[in-house]
PDB file of N, CA and C in Angstrom:
ATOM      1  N   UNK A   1      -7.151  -4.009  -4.507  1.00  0.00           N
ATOM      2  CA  UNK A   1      -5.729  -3.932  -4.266  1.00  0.00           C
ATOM      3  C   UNK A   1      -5.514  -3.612  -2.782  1.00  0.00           C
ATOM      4  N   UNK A   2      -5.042  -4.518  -2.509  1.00  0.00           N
ATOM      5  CA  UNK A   2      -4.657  -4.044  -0.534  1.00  0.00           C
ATOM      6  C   UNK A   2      -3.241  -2.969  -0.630  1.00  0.00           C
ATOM      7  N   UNK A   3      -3.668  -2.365   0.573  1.00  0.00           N
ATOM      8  CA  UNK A   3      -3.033  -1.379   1.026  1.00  0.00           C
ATOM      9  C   UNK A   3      -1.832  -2.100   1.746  1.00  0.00           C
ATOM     10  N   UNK A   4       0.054  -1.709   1.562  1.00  0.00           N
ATOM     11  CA  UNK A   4       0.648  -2.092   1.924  1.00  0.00           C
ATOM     12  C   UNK A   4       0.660  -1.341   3.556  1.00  0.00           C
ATOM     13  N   UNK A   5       1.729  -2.178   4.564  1.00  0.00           N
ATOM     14  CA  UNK A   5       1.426  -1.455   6.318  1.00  0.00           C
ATOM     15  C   UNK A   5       3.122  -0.948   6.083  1.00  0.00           C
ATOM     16  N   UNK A   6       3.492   0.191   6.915  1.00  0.00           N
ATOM     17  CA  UNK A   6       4.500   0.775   6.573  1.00  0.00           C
ATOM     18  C   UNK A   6       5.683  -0.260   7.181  1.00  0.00           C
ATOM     19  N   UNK A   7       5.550  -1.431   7.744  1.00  0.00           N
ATOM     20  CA  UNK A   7       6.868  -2.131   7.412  1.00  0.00           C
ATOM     21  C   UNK A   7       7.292  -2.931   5.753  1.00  0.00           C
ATOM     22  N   UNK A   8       6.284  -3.004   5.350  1.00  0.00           N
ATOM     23  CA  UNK A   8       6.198  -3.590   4.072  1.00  0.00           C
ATOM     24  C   UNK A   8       6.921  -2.199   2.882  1.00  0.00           C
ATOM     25  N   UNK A   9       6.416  -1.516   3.205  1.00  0.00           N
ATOM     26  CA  UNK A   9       6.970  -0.164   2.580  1.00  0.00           C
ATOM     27  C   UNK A   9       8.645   0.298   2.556  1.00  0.00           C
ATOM     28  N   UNK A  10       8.772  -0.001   4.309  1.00  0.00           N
ATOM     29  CA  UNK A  10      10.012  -0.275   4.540  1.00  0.00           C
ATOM     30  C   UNK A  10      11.260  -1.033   4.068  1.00  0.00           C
ATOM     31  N   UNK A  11      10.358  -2.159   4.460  1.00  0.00           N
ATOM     32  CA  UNK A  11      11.412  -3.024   3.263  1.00  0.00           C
ATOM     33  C   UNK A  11      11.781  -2.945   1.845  1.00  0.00           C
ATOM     34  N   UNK A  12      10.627  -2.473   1.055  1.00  0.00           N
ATOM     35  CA  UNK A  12      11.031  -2.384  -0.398  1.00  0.00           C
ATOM     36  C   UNK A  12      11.590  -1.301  -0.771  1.00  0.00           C
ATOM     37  N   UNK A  13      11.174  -0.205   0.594  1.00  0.00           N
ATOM     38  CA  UNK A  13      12.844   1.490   0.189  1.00  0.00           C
ATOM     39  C   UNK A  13      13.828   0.503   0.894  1.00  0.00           C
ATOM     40  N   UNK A  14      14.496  -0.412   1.421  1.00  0.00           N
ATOM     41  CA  UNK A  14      15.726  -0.895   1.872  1.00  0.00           C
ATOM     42  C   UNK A  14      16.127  -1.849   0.569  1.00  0.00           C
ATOM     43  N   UNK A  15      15.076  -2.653   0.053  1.00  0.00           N
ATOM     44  CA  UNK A  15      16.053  -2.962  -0.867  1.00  0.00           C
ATOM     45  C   UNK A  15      16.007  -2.371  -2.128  1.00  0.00           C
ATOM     46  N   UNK A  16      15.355  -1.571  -2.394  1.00  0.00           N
ATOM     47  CA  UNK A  16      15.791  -0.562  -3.598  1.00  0.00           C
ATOM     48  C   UNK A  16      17.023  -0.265  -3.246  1.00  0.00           C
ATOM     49  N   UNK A  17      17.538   0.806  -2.089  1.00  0.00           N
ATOM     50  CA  UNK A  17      18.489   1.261  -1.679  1.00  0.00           C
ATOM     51  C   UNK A  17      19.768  -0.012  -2.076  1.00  0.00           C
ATOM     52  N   UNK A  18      19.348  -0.973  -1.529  1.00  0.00           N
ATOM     53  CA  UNK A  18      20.646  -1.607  -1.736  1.00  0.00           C
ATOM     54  C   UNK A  18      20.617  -2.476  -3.380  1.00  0.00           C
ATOM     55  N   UNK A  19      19.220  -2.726  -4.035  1.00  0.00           N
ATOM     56  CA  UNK A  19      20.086  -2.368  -5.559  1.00  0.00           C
ATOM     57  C   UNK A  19      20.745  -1.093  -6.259  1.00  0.00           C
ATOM     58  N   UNK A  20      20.448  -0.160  -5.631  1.00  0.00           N
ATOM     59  CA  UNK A  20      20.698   0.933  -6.060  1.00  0.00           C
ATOM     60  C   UNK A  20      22.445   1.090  -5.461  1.00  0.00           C
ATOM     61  N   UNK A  21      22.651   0.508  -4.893  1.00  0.00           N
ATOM     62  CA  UNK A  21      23.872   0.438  -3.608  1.00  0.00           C
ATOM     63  C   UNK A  21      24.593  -0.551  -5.103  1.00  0.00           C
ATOM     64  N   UNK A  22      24.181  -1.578  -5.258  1.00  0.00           N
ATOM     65  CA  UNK A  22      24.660  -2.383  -6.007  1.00  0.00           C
ATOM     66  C   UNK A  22      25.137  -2.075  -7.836  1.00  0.00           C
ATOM     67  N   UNK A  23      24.407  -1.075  -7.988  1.00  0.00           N
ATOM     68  CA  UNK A  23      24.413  -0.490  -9.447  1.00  0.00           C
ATOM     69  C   UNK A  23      23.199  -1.047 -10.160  1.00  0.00           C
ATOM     70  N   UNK A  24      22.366  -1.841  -9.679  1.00  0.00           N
ATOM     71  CA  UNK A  24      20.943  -2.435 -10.478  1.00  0.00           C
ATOM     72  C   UNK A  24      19.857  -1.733 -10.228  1.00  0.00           C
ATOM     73  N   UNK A  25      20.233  -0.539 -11.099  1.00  0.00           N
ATOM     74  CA  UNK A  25      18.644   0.381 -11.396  1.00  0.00           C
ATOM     75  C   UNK A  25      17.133   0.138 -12.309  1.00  0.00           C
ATOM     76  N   UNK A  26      17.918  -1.178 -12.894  1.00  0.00           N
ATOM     77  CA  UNK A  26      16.239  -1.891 -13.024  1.00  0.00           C
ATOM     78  C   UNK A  26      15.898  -2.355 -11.838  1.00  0.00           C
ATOM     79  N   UNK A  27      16.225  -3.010 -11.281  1.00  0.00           N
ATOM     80  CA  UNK A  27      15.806  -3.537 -10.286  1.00  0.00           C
ATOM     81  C   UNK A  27      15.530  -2.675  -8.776  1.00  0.00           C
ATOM     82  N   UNK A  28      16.039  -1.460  -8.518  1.00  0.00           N
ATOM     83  CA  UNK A  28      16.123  -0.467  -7.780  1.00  0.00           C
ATOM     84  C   UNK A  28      14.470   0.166  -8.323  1.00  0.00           C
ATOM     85  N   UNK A  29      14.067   0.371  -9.863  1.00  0.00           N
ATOM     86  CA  UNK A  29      12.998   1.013 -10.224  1.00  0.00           C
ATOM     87  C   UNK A  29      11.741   0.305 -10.250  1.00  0.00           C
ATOM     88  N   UNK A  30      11.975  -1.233 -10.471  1.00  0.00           N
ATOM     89  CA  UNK A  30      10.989  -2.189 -10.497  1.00  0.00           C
ATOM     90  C   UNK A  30      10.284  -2.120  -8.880  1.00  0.00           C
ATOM     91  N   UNK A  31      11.793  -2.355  -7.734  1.00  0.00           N
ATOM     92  CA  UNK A  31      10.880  -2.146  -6.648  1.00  0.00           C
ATOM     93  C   UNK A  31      10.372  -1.246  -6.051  1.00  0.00           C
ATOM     94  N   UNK A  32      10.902  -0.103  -6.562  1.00  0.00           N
ATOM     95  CA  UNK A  32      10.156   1.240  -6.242  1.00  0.00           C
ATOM     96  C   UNK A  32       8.652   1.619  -7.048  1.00  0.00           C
ATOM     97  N   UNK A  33       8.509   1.237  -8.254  1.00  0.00           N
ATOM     98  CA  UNK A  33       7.187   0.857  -8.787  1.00  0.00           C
ATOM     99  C   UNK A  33       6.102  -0.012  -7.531  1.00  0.00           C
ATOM    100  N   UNK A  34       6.563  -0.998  -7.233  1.00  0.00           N
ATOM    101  CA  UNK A  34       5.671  -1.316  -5.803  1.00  0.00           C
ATOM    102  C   UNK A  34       4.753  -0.783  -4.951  1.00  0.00           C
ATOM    103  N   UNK A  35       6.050   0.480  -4.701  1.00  0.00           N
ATOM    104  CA  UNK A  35       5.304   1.449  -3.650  1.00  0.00           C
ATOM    105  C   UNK A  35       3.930   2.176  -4.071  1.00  0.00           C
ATOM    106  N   UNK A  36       2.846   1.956  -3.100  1.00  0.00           N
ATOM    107  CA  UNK A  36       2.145   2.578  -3.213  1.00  0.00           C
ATOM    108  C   UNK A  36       1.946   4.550  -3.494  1.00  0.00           C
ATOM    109  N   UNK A  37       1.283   4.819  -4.702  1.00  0.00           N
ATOM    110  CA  UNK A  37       1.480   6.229  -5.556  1.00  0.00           C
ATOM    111  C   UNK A  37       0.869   6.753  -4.205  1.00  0.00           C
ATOM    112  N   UNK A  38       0.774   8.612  -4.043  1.00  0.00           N
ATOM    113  CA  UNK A  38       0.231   9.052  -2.747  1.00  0.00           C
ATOM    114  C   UNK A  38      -1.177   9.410  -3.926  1.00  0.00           C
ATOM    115  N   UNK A  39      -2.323   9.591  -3.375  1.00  0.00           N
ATOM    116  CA  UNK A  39      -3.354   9.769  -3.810  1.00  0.00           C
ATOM    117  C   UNK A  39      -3.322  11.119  -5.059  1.00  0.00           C
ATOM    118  N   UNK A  40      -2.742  12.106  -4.595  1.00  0.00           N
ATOM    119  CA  UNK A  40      -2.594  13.177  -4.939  1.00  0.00           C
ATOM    120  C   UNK A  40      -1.772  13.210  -5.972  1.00  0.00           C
ATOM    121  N   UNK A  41      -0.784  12.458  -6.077  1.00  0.00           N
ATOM    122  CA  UNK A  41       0.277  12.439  -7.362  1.00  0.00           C
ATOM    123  C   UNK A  41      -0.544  11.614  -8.008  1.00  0.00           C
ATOM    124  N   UNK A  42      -1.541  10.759  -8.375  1.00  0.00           N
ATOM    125  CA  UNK A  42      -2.175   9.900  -9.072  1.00  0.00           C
ATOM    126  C   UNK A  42      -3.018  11.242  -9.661  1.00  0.00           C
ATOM    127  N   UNK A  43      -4.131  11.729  -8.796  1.00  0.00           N
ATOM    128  CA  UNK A  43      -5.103  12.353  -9.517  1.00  0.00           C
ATOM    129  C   UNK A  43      -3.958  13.838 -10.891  1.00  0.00           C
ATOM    130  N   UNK A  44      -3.103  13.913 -10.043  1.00  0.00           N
ATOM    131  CA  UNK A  44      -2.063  14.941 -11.224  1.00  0.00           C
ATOM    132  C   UNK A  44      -2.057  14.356 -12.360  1.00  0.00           C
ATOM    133  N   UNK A  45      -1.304  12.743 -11.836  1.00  0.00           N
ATOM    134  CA  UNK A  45      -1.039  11.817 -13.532  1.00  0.00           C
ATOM    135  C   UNK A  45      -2.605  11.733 -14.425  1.00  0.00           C
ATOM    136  N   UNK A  46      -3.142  11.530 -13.856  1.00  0.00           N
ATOM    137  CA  UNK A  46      -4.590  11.363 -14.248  1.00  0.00           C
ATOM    138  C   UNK A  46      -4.764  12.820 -15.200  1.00  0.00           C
ATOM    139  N   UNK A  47      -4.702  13.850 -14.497  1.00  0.00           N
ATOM    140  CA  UNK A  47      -5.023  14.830 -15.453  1.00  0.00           C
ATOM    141  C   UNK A  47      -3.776  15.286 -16.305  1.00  0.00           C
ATOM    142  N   UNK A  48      -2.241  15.152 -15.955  1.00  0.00           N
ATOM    143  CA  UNK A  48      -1.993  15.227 -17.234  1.00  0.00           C
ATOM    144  C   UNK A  48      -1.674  14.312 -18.231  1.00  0.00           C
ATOM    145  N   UNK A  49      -1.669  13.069 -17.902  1.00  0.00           N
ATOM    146  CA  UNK A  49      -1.523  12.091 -19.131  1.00  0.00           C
ATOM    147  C   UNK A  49      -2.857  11.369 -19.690  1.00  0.00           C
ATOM    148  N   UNK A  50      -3.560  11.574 -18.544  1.00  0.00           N
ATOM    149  CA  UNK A  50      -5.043  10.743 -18.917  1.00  0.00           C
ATOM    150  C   UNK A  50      -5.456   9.021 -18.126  1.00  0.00           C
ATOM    151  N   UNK A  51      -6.926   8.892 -18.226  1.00  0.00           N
ATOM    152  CA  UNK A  51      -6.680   8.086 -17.505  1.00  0.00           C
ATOM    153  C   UNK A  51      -6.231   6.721 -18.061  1.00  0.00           C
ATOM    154  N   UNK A  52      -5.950   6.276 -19.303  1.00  0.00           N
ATOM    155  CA  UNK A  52      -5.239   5.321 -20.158  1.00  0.00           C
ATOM    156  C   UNK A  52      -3.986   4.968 -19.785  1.00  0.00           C
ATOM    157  N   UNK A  53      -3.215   6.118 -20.169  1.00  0.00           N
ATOM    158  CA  UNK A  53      -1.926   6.047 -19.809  1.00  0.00           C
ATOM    159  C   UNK A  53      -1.600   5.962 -18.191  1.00  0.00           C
ATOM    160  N   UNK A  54      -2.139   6.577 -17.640  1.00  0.00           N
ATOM    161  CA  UNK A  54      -2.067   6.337 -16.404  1.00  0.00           C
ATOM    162  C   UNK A  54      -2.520   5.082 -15.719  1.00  0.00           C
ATOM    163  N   UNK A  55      -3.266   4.033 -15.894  1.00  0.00           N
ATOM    164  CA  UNK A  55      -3.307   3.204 -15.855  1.00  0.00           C
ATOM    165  C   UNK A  55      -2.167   2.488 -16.191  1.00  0.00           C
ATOM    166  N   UNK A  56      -1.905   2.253 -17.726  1.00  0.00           N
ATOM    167  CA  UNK A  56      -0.661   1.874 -17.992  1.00  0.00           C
ATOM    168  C   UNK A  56       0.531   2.225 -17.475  1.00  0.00           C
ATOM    169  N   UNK A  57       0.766   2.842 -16.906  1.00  0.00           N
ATOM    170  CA  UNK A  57       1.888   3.610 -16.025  1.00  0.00           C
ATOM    171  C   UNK A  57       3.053   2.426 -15.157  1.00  0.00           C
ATOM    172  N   UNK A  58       1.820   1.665 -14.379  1.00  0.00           N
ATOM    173  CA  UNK A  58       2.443   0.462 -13.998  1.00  0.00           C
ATOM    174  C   UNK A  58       2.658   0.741 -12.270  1.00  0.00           C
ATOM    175  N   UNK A  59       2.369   1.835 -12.360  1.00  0.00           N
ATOM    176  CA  UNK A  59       2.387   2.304 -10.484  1.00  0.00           C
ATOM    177  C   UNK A  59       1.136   1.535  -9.697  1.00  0.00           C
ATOM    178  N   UNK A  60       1.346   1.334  -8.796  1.00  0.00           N
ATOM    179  CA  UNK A  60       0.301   1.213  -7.813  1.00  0.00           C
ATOM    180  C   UNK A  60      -1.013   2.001  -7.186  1.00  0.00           C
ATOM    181  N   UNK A  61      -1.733   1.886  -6.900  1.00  0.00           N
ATOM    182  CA  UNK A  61      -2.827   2.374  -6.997  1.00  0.00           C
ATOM    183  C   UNK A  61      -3.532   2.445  -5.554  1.00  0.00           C
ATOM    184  N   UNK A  62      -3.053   1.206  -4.928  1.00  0.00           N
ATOM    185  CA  UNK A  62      -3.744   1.244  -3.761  1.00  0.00           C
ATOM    186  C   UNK A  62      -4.451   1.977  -3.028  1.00  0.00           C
ATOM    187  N   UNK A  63      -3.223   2.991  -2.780  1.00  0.00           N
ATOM    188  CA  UNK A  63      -3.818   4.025  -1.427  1.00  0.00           C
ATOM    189  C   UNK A  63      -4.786   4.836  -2.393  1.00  0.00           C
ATOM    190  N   UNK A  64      -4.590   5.111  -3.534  1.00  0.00           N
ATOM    191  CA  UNK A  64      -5.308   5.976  -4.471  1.00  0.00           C
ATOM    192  C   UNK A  64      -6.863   5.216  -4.188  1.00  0.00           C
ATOM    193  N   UNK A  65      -7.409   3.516  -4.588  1.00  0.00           N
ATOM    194  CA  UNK A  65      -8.301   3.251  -4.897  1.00  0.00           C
ATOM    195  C   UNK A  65      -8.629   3.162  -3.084  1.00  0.00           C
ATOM    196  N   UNK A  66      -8.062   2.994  -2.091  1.00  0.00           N
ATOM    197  CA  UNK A  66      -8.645   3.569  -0.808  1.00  0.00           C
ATOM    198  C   UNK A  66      -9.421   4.433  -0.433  1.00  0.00           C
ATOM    199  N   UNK A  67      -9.063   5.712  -1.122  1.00  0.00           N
ATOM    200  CA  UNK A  67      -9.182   6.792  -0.636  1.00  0.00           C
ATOM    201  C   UNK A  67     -10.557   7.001  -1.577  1.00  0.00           C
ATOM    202  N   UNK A  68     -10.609   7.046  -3.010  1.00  0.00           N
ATOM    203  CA  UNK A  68     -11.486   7.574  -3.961  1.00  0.00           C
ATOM    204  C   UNK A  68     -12.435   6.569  -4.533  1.00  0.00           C
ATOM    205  N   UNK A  69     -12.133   4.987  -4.188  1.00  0.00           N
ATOM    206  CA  UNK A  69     -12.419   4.066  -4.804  1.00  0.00           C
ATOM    207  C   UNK A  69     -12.199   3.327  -5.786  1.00  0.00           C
ATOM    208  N   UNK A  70     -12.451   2.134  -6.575  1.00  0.00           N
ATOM    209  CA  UNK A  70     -12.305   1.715  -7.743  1.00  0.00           C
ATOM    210  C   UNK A  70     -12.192   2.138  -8.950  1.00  0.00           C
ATOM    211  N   UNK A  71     -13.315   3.337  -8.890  1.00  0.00           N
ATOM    212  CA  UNK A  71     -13.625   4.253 -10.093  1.00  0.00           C
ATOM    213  C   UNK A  71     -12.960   4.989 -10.272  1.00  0.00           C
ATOM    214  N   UNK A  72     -12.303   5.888  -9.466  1.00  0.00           N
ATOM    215  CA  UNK A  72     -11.597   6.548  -9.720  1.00  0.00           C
ATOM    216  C   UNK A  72     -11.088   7.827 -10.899  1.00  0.00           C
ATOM    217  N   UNK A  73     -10.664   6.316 -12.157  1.00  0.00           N
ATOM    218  CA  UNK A  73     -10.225   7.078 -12.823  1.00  0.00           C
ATOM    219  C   UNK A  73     -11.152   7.213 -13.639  1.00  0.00           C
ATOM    220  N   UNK A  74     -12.085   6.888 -14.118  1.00  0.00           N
ATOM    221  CA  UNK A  74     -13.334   7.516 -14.469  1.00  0.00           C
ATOM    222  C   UNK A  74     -14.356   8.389 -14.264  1.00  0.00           C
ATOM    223  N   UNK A  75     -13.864   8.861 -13.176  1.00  0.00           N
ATOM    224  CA  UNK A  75     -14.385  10.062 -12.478  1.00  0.00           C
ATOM    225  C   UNK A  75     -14.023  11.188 -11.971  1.00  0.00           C
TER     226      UNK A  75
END
């Protein structure tokens, strides 16, 4: 999973903001799902939901599998 560069990041908090501007909070949450999780809020989800659900979660992973690797959540 590639790591997004913080204009890419940028853009998808601008247009969340402006579905969110618009009243479309699916669509405000879908693109905020995008954003890459910070490493540290992953390993939390990891321990309290597990690593199943957390997987399933639907968040991004990137910077997480950067930092710790692939394995991750098996470890």
């Amino acid at each position: 999973m590639p790591t997004m560069t913080k204009e890419e990041k940028f853009k998808i908090i601008q247009d969340s903001l402006a579905a969110a501007d618009r009243g479309d909070t699916e669509e405000e949450e879908r693109l905020l799902e995008k954003l890459p999780l910070a490493p540290h809020l992953a390993l939390a989800m990891k321990e309290m939901l597990g690593p199943e659900e957390t997987l399933n979660s639907g968040s991004n992973f990137s910077e997480v599998e950067a930092k710790y690797g692939k394995d991750w959540l098996s470890t």
